[in-house]
C-alpha atoms as a PDB file:
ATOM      1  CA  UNK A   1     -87.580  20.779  44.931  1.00  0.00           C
ATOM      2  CA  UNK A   2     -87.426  17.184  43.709  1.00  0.00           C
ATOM      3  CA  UNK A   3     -88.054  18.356  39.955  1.00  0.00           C
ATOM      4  CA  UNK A   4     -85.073  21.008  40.360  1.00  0.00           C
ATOM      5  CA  UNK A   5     -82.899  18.054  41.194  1.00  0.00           C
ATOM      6  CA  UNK A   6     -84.159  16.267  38.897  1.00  0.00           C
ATOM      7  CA  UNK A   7     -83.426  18.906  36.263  1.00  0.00           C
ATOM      8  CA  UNK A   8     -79.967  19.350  37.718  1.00  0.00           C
ATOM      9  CA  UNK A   9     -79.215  15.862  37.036  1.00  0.00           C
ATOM     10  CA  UNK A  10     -80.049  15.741  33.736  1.00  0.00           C
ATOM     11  CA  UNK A  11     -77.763  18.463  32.823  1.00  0.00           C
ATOM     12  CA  UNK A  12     -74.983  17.041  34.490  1.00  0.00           C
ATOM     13  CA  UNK A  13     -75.287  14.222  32.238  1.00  0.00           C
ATOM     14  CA  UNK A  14     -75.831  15.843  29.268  1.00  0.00           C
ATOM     15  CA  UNK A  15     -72.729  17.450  30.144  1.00  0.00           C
ATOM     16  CA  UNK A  16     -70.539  14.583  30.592  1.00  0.00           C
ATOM     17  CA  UNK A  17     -72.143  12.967  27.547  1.00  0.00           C
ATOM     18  CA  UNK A  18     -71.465  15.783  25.497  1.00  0.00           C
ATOM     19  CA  UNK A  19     -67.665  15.676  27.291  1.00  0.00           C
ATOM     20  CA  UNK A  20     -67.476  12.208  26.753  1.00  0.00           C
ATOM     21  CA  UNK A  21     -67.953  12.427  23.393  1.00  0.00           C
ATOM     22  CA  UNK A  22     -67.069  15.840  21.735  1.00  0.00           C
ATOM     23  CA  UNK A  23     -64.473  16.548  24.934  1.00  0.00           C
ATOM     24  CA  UNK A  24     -61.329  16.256  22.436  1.00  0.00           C
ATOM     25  CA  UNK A  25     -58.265  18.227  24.228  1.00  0.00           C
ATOM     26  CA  UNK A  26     -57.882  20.316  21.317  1.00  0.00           C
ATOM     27  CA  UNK A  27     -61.756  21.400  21.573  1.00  0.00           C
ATOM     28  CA  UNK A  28     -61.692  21.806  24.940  1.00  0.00           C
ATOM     29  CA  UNK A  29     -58.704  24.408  24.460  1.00  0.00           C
ATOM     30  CA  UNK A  30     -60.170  26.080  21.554  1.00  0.00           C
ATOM     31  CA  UNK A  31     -63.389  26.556  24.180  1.00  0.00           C
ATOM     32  CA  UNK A  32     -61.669  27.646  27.026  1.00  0.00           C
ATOM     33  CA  UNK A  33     -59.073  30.029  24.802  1.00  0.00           C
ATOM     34  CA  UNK A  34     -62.510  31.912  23.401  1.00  0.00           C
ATOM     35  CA  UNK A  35     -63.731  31.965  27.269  1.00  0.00           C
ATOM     36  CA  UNK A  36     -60.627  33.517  28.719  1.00  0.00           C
ATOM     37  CA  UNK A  37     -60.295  36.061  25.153  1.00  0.00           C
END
């Protein structure tokens, strides 16, 4: 349970990290333009 969270936690802040840094507005579009194709 606790390592689950744990996990969980981690990979939100990879996420925002990776957000943070590569998040660029035209990235973003180009990823969610191949998600919705």
């Amino acid at each position: 349970m606790q390592r689950s969270a744990s996990v969980s936690s981690v990979v939100k802040k990879t996420l925002k990290d990776w957000f943070y840094h590569r998040g660029h507005r035209e990235e973003l579009k180009s990823i969610f333009c191949f998600w919705l194709v």
